[in-house]
Protein backbone atom coordinates (compact mmCIF):
# COMPACT_ATOMS: atom_id res chain seq x y z
CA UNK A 1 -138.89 126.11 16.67
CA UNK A 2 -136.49 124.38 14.78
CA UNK A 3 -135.39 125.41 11.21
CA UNK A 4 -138.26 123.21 8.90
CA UNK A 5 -136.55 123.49 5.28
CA UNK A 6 -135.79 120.06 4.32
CA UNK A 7 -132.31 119.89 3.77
CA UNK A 8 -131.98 120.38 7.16
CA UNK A 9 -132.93 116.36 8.01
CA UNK A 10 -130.71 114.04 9.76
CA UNK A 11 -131.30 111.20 10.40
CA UNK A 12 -133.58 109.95 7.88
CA UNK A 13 -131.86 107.90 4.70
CA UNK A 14 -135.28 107.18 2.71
CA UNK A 15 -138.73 106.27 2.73
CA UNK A 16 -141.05 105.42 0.00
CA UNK A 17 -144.50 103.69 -0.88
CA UNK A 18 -144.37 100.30 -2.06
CA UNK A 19 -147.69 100.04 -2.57
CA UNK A 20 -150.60 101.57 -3.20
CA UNK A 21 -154.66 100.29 -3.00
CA UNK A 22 -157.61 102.51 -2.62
CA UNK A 23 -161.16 103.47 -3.74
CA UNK A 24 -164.62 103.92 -2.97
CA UNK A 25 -166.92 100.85 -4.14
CA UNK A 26 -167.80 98.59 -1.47
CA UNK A 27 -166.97 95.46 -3.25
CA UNK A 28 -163.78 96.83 -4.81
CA UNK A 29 -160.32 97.57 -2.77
CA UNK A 30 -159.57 98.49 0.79
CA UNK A 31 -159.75 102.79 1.01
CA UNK A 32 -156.38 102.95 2.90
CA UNK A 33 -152.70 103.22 1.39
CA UNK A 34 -150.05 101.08 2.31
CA UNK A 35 -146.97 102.98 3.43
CA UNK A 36 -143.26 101.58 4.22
CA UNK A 37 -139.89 102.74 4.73
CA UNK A 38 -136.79 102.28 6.37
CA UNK A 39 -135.05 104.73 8.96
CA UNK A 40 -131.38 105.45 9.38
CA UNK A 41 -129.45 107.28 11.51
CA UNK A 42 -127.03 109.02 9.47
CA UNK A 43 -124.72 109.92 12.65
CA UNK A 44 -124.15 106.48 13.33
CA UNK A 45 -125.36 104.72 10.46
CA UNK A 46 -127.41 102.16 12.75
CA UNK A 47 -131.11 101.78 12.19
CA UNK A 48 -133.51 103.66 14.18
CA UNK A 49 -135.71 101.47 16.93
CA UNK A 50 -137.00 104.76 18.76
CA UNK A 51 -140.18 105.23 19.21
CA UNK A 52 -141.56 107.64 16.54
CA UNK A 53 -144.73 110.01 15.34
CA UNK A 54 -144.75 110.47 11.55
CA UNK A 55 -147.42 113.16 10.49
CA UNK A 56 -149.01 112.18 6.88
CA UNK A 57 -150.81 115.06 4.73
CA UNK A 58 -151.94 115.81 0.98
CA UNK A 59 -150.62 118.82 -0.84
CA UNK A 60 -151.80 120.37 -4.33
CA UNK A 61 -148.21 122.01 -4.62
CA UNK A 62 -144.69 120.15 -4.06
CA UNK A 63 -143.13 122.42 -2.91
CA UNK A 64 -143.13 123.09 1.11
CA UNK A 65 -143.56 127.11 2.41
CA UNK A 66 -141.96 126.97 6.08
CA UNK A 67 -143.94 129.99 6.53
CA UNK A 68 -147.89 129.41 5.05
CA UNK A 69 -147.73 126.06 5.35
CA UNK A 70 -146.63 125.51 8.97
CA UNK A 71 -147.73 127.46 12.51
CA UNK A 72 -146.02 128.97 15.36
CA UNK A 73 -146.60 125.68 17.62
CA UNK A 74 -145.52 123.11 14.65
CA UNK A 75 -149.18 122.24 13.60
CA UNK A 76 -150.33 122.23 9.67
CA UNK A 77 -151.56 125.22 8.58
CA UNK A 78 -155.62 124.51 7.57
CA UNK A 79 -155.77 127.77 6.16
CA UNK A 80 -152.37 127.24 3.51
CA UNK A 81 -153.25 127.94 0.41
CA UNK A 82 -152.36 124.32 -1.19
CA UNK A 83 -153.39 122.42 1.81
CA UNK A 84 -156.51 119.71 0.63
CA UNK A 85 -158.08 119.68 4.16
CA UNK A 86 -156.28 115.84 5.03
CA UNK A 87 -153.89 114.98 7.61
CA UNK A 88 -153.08 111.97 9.56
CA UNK A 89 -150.81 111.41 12.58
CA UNK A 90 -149.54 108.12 13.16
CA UNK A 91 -147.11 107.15 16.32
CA UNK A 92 -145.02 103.34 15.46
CA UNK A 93 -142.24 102.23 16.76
CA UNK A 94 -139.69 100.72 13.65
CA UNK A 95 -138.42 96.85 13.89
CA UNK A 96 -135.05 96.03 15.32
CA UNK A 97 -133.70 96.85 11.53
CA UNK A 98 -135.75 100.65 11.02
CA UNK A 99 -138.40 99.28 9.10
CA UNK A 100 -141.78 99.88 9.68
CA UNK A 101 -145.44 100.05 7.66
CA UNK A 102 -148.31 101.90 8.49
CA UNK A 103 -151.52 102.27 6.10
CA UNK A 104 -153.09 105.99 5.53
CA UNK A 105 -156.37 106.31 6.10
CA UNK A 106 -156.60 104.25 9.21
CA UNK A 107 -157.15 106.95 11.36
CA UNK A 108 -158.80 109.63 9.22
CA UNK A 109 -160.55 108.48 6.35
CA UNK A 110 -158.85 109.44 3.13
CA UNK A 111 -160.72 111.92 0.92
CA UNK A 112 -162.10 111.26 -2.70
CA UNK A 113 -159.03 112.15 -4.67
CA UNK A 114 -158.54 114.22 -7.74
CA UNK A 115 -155.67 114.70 -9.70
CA UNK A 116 -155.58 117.91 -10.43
CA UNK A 117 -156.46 118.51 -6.42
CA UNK A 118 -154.64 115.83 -4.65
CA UNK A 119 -151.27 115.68 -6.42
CA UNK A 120 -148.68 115.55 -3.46
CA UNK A 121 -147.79 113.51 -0.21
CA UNK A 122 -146.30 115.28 2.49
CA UNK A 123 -144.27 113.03 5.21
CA UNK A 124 -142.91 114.71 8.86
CA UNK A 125 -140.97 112.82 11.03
CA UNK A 126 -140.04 113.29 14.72
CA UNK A 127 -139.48 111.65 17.86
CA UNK A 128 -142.71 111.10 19.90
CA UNK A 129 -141.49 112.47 23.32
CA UNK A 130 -140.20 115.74 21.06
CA UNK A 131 -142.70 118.53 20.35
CA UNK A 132 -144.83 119.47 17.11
CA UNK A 133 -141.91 122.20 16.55
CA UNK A 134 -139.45 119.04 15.90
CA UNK A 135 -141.37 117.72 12.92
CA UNK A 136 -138.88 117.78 9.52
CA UNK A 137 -140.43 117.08 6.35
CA UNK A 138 -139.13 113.96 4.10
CA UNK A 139 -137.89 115.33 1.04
CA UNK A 140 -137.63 113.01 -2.13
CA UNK A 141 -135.64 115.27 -3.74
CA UNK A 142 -133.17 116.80 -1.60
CA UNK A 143 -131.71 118.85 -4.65
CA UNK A 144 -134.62 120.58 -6.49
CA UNK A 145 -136.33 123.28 -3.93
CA UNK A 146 -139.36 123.06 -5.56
CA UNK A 147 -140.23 119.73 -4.89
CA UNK A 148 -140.06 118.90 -1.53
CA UNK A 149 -142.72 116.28 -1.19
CA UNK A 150 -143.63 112.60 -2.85
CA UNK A 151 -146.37 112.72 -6.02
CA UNK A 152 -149.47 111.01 -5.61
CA UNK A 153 -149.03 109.08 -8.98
CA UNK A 154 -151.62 106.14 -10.77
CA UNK A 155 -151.84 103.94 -7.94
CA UNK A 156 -153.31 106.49 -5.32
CA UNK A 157 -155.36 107.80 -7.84
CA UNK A 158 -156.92 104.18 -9.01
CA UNK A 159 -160.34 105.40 -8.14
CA UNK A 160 -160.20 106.83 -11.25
CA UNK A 161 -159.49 103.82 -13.24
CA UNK A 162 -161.29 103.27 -16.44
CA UNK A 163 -164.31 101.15 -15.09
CA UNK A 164 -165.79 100.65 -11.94
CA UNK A 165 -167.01 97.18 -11.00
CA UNK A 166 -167.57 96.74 -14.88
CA UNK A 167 -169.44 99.93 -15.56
CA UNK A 168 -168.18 102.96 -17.68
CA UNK A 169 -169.20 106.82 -16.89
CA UNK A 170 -171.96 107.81 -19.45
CA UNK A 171 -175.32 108.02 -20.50
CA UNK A 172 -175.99 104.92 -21.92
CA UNK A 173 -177.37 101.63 -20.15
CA UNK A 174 -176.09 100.62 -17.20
CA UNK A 175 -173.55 103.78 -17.20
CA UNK A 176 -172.68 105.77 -14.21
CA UNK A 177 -174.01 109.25 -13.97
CA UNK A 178 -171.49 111.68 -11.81
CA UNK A 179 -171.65 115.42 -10.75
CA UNK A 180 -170.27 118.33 -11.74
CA UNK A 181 -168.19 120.45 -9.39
CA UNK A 182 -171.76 122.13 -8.07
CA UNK A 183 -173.02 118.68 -6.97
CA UNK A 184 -175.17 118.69 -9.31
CA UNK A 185 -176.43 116.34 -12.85
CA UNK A 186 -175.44 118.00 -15.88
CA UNK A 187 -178.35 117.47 -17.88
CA UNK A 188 -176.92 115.34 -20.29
CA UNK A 189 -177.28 112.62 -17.86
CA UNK A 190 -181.05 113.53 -16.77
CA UNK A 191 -183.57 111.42 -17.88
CA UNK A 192 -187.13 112.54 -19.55
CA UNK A 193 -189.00 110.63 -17.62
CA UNK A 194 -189.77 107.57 -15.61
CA UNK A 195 -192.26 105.02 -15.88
CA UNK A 196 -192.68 104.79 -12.20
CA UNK A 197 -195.54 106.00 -10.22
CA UNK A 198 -194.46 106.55 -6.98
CA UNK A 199 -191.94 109.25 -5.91
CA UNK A 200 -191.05 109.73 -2.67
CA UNK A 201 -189.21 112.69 -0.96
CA UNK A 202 -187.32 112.19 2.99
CA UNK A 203 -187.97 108.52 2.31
CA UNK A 204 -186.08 107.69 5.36
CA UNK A 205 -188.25 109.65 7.41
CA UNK A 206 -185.82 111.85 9.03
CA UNK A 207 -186.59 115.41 7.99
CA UNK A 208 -187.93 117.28 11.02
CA UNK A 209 -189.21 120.40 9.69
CA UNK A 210 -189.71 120.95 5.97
CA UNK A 211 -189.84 118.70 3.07
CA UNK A 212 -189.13 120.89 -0.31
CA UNK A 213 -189.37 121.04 -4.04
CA UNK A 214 -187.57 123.70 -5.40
CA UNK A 215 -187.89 125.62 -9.05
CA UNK A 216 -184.81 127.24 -9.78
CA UNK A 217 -181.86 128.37 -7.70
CA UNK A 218 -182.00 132.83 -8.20
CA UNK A 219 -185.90 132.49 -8.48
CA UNK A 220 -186.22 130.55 -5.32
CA UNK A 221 -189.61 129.33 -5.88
CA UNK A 222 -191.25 126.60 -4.01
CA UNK A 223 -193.28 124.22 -2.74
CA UNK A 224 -192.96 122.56 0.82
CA UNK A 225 -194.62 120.42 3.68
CA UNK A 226 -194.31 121.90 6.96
CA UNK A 227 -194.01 119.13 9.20
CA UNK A 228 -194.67 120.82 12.33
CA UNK A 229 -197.51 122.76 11.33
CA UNK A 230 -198.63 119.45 9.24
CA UNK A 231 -199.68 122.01 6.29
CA UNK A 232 -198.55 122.70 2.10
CA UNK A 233 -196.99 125.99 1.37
CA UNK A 234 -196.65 127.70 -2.34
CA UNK A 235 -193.73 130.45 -1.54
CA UNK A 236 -195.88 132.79 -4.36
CA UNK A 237 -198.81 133.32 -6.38
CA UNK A 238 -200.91 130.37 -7.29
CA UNK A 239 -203.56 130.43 -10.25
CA UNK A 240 -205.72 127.48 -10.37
CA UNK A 241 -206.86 127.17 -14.08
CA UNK A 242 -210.25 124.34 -13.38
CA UNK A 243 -212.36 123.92 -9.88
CA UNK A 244 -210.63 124.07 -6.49
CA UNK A 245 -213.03 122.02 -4.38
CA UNK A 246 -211.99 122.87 -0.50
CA UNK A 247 -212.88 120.21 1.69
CA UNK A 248 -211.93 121.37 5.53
CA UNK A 249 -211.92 124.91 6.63
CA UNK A 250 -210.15 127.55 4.60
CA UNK A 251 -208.84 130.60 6.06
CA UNK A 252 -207.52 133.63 3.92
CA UNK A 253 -205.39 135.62 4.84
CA UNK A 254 -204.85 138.24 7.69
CA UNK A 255 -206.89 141.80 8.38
CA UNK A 256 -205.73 143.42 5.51
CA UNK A 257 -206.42 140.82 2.70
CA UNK A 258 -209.16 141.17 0.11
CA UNK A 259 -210.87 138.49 -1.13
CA UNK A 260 -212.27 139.24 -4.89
CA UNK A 261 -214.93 137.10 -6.48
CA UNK A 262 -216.12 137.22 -9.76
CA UNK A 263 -219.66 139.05 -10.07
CA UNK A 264 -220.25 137.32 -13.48
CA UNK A 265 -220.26 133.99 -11.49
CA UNK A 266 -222.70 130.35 -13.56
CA UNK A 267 -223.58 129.19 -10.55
CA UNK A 268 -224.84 131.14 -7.10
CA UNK A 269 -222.37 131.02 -3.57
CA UNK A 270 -224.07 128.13 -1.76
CA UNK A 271 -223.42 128.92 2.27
CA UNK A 272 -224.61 126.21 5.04
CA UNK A 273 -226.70 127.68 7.38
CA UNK A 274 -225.30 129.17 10.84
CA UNK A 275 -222.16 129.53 8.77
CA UNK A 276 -220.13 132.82 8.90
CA UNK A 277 -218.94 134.62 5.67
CA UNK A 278 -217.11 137.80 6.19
CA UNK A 279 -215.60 139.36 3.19
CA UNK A 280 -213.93 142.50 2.26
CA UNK A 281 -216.03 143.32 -0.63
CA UNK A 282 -215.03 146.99 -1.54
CA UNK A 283 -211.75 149.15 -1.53
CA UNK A 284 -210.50 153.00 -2.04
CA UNK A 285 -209.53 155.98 -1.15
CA UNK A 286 -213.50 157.18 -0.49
CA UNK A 287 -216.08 155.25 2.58
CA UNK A 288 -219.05 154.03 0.57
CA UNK A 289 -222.31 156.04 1.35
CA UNK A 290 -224.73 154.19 2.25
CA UNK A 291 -222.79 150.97 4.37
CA UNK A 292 -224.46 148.48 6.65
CA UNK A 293 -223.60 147.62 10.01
CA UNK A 294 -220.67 145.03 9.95
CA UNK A 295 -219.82 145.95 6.33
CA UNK A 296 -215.88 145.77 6.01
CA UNK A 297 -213.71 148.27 3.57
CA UNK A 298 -210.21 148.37 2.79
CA UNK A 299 -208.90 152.19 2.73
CA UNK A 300 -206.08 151.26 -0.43
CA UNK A 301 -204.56 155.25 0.26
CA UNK A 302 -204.40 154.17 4.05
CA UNK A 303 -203.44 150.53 3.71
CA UNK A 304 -205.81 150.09 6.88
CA UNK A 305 -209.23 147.71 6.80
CA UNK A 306 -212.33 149.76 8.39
CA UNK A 307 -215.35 147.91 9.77
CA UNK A 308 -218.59 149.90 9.76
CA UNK A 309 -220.01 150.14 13.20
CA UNK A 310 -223.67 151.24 12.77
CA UNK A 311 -222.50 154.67 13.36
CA UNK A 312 -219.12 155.47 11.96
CA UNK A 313 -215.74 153.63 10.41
CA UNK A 314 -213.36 152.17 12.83
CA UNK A 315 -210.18 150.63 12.36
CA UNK A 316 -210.93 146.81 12.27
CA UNK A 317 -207.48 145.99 14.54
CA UNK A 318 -208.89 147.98 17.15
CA UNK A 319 -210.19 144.64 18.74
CA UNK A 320 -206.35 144.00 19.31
CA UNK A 321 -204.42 146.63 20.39
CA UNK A 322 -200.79 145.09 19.93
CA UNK A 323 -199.16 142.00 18.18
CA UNK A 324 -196.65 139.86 18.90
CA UNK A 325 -195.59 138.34 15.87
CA UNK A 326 -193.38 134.88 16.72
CA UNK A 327 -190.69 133.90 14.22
CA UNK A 328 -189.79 130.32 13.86
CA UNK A 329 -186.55 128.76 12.98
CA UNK A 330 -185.67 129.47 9.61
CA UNK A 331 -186.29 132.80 10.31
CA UNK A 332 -188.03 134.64 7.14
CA UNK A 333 -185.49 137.52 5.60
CA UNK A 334 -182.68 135.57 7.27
CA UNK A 335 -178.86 135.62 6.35
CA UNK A 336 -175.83 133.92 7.61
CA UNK A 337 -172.52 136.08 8.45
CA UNK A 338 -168.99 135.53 9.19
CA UNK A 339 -166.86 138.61 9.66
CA UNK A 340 -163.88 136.67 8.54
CA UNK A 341 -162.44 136.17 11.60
CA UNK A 342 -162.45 133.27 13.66
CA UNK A 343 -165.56 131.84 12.21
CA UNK A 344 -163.89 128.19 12.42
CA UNK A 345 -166.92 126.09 13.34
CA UNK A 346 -170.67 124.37 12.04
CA UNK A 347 -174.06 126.03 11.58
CA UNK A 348 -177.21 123.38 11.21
CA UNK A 349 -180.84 123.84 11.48
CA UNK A 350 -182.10 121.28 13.85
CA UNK A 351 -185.26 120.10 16.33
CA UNK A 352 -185.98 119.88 20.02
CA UNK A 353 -187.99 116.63 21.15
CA UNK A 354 -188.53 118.16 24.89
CA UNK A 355 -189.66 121.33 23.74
CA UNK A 356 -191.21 120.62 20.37
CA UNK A 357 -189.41 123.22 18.80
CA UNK A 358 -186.77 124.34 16.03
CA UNK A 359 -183.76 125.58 16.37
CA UNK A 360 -180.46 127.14 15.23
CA UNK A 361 -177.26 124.89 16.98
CA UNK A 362 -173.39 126.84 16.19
CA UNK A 363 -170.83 124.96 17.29
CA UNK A 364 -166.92 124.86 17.21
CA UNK A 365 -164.12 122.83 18.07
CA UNK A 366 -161.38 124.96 18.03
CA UNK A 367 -160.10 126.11 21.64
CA UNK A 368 -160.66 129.74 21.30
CA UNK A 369 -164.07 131.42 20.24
CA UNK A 370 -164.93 131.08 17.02
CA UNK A 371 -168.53 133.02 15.84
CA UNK A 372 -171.05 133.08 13.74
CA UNK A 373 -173.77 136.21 13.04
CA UNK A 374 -177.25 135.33 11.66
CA UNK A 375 -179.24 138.76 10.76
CA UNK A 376 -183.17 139.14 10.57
CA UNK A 377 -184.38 141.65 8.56
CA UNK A 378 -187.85 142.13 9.85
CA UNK A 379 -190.13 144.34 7.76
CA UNK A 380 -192.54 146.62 10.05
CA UNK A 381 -196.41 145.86 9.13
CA UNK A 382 -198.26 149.46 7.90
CA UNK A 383 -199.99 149.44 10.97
CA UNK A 384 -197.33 149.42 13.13
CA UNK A 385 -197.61 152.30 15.67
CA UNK A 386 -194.76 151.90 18.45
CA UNK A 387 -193.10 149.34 20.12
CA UNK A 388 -194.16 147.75 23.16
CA UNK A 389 -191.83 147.76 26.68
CA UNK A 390 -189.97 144.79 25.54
CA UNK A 391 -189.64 144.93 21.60
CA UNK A 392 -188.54 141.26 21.18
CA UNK A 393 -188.06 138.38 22.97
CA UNK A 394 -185.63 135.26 21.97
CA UNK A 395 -185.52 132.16 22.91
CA UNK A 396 -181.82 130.60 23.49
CA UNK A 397 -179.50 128.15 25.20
CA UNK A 398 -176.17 127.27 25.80
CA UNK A 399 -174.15 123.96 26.63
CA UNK A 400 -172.46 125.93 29.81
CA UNK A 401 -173.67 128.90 31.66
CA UNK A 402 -170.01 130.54 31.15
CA UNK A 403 -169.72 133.09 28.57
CA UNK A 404 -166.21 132.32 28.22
CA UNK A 405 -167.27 128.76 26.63
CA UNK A 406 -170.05 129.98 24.37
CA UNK A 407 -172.74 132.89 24.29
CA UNK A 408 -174.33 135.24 22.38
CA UNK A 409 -174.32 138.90 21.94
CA UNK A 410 -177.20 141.12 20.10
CA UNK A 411 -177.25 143.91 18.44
CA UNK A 412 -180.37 146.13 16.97
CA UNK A 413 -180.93 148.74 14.19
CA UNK A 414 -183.66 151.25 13.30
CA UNK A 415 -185.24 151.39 9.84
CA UNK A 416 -182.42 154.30 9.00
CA UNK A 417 -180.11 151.87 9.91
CA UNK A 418 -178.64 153.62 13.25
CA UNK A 419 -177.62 150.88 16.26
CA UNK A 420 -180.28 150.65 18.91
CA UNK A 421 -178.99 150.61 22.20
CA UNK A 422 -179.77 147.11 24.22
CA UNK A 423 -179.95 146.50 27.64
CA UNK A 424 -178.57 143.67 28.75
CA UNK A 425 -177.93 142.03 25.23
CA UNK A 426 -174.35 140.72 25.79
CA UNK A 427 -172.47 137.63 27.06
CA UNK A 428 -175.58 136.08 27.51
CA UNK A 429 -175.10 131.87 28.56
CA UNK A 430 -177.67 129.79 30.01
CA UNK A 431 -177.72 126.17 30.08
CA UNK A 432 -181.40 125.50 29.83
CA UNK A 433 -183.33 127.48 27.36
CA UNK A 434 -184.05 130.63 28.53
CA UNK A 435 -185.91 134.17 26.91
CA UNK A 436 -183.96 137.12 26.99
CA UNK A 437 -185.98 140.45 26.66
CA UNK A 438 -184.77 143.04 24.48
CA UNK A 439 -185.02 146.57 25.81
CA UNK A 440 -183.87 149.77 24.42
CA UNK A 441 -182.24 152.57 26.36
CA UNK A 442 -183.12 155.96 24.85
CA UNK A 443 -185.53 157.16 22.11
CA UNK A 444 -184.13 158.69 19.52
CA UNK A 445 -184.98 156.18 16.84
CA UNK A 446 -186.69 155.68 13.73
CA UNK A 447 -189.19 153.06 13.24
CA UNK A 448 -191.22 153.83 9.85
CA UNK A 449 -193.95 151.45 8.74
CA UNK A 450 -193.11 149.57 6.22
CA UNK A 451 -189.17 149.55 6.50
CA UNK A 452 -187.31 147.00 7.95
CA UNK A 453 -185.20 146.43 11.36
CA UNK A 454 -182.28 144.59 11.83
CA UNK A 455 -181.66 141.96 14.21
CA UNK A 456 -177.66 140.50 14.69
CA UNK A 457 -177.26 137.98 16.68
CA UNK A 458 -173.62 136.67 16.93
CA UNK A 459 -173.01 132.75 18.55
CA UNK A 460 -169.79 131.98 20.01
CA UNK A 461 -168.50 128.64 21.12
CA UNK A 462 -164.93 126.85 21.93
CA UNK A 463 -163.91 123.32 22.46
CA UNK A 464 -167.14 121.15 21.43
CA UNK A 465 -169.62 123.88 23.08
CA UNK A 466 -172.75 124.71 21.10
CA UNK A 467 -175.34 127.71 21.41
CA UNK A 468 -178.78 127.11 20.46
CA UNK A 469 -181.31 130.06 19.13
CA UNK A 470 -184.90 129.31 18.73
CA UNK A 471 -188.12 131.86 18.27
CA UNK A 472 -187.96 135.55 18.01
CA UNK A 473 -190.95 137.23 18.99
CA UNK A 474 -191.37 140.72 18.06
CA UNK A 475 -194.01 143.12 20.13
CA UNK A 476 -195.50 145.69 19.12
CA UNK A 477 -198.80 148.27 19.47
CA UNK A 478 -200.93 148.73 16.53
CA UNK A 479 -202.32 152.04 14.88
C-alpha cells in the first residue's frame, strides 16, 4: 500500500467546486452537486487524458487519519470515527485539456446534510487500472496538517436556507413542523386537536401483522389489531367504567383464570337455554365441604384449578396431559443481540404469503459472516412438570443449504441459568423451511415452575444471503 498522507500527491495541480445545487423539495433544485476540476501532471506539466476513478466522501473532521480512516485493501473505513456513512465512486475520463465534471449524488443519493455533521469533502484520485491501495487524497491545503480535505460551505448546505418553497419552520399557519434528533414532534409543534373525524392508521394497507397505538415509550402500553388473528389486544388491565354489551362469543381466559362477578348484582344473569356457563366461582387454600359434581375451585396456595368429580378433587388439566405452547413471530420476552462483532447486516420482521406465516429475515451484505442473536426468555407455566422428548421445535429457512453462506446455531439454558446441551443445534441451513427438534443430551438440569428458560438463537449470513426464523413451539408434560 502506498504511503496515503497527502503531501505525498503528484500529479494533481488543483481541483475545486464551482458550483454547488442541492436539496430535498420536489419542486425546488436538483439533489446532486456539481463538481469540476482540472488535472495536471506535475512531471511533465501536460494535462492528464488517462482514464481515471475519483472516490468522493463526507467527513465531520478535516483532517485525514491514514490509519482509522483508511483499510488494509485501500477501502474507506465505515467504522472511522468521523466518517458520515456517504461515499461515491465515480470512473471519467478528463478532456484533451484535464478537465472534467462529474455531479455527486448521481450514483448514491446524497444524505440530508447538517452542518454541524456534514462539514467536510473528501476527494481520492487514482488511475482506474491501479488498485484501491493507489488512491491519494486531494488536499486543499497542502501546508496545514490538519486540514486535509475541502469544507462543505453555504452552497452544499442550501437545504437549510431560510424558507422552503415560501414557508418558514414554526408553529404558526402554514409553518413547517420538523423533528428533533429522536424523530420525533417536540410538543411545541403538536396540535390540541383536530376537527376531523376520521383517523386512519396503515392507510396504505401494507402492514402485515399488527397495527399499534402506543402510550408511552418505558411504560410500553398498548393497544393493537392483530391482523392475522383478525382480533383487538389491550397489552394490560382494562376497567370498563358503564355496560360492556358482548355481541359474539367471549372466551376468558385459560384453566387457571377466575372469573369474579359481583353478588350484589340490579339485574339477574340471563343464560339462553342449552347454553354452557362454567365458572370458577370459589378459591383457597381449603376444598369447600359440601361441592357438587362439576363444581370448579382454584387451590390459590397450589396455583392449580381442581374440578370436583362426584367423588373427589382432580386436577382440571388432567384432560390434557402435555402442552405445546407455539410462539409466533414477535416472540413475547424477546430481545435483539449483537456481540459486537461482525454484526454488519439488517434485522426486519416480515410475512410469508405461501405459508401464511410471520417471520424473522437477517440478512448481510458483507462477504464474510456477519450475525445476529435474538433471545426468548420463556417463563415456565406453574404446572409445568417435565419436558417432553423434544422440548422445542423451530421453524427456519435459509437462502442456500450451505452453512458457509448463512445458518443458524442454538443454544439453551436452564432456569439457574446453566447451558443445556443440544443435539444437533448447529450449522443448521436449509433452503425450504424446515423444523429442527431440539433435544437435550444429559439431565442434570433445572427447570423450576415459574422461572424462565433461555432460548439464543444466532443468524448468520454473507453476500446478500438471508436466514429466516418463524414459530417456536415449546413441549412440555403437565403436573
Amino acid at each position: 500500500m502506498i504511503n496515503k498522507f497527502i503531501h505525498t500527491i503528484s500529479y494533481i495541480i488543483f481541483i475545486l467546486i464551482v458550483s454547488v445545487r442541492i436539496s430535498y423539495a420536489d419542486i425546488s433544485v436538483p439533489q446532486k452537486i456539481n463538481y469540476q476540476g482540472r488535472l495536471i501532471d506535475n512531471s511533465t506539466g501536460r494535462p492528464i487524458t488517462t482514464e481515471i476513478t475519483i472516490r468522493f466522501s463526507i467527513w465531520s473532521s478535516g483532517d485525514f487519519n491514514e490509519i482509522n480512516d483508511i483499510t488494509g485493501s485501500g477501502e474507506i473505513n465505515t467504522s472511522a470515527p468521523n466518517f458520515t456513512g456517504w461515499q461515491e465512486t465515480l470512473t471519467l475520463t478528463p478532456s484533451f485539456d484535464g478537465l472534467f465534471q462529474v455531479e455527486l449524488g448521481s450514483v448514491q443519493p446524497l444524505p440530508n446534510l447538517y452542518k454541524d455533521i456534514h462539514k467536510y469533502l473528501q476527494t481520492e484520485i487514482k488511475y482506474s487500472n491501479e488498485s484501491n491501495t493507489y488512491f491519494e487524497v486531494l488536499d486543499p491545503k497542502p501546508l496545514d496538517n490538519l486540514i486535509d480535505r475541502k469544507p462543505l460551505n453555504s452552497a452544499p448546505h442550501s437545504i437549510n436556507a431560510d424558507t422552503i418553497d415560501n414557508h418558514d419552520i414554526g408553529t404558526e399557519f402554514d409553518d413547517i413542523a420538523v423533528l428533533n434528533t429522536e424523530d420525533q414532534w417536540d410538543i411545541q409543534y403538536i396540535p390540541e386537536g383536530t376537527n376531523e373525524n376520521n383517523f386512519i392508521l396503515d392507510y396504505d394497507n401494507n402492514e402485515l401483522s399488527q397495527i399499534v397505538l402506543k402510550f408511552g415509550n418505558a411504560l410500553n402500553k398498548m393497544l393493537y389489531y392483530d391482523i392475522i388473528g383478525q382480533y383487538f389486544v389491550f397489552n394490560d388491565s382494562l376497567v370498563i367504567e358503564e355496560d360492556l354489551d358482548v355481541k359474539g362469543d367471549m372466551v376468558i381466559g385459560d384453566d387457571t383464570t377466575q372469573l369474579a362477578v359481583n353478588s350484589r348484582l340490579v339485574s339477574p344473569l340471563n343464560f339462553n337455554q342449552n347454553q354452557a356457563l362454567s365458572l370458577v366461582l370459589e378459591s383457597g387454600t381449603e376444598f369447600p365441604l359440601t361441592p357438587v359434581a362439576g363444581q370448579k375451585f382454584f387451590r390459590t396456595d397450589l396455583a392449580m384449578e381442581y374440578v370436583y368429580n362426584g367423588t373427589q378433587w382432580i386436577t382440571y388439566s388432567t384432560s390434557q396431559s402435555y402442552i405445546s405452547d407455539t410462539l409466533i413471530p414477535e416472540y413475547n420476552g424477546y430481545v435483539l443481540e449483537p456481540d459486537g462483532t461482525n454484526n454488519y447486516g439488517n434485522m426486519s420482521l416480515e410475512f410469508d404469503e405461501t405459508i401464511q406465516t410471520n417471520y424473522f429475515k437477517w440478512y448481510s451484505t458483507k462477504p464474510f459472516l456477519n450475525d445476529y442473536t435474538l433471545i426468548i426468555k420463556y417463563k415456565l407455566p406453574l404446572n409445568f412438570g417435565s419436558w417432553r422428548s423434544t422440548l422445542a421445535t423451530i421453524e427456519y429457512k435459509t437462502n442456500t443449504d450451505s452453512h458457509l453462506d448463512n445458518k443458524i446455531d442454538i443454544e439453551a439454558y436452564d432456569t439457574n441459568g446453566n447451558i443445556i446441551v443440544l443435539n444437533n443445534a448447529s450449522n443448521l441451513a436449509s433452503s425450504t423451511w424446515n423444523t429442527i427438534g431440539l433435544t437435550a443430551s444429559g439431565t442434570s438440569y433445572t427447570f423450576t415452575p415459574g422461572e424462565y428458560i433461555v432460548l439464543k438463537i444466532t443468524t448468520y449470513s454473507l453476500n446478500d444471503n438471508d436466514v429466516k426464523l418463524g414459530d417456536i413451539t415449546f413441549n412440555y408434560n403437565v403436573i
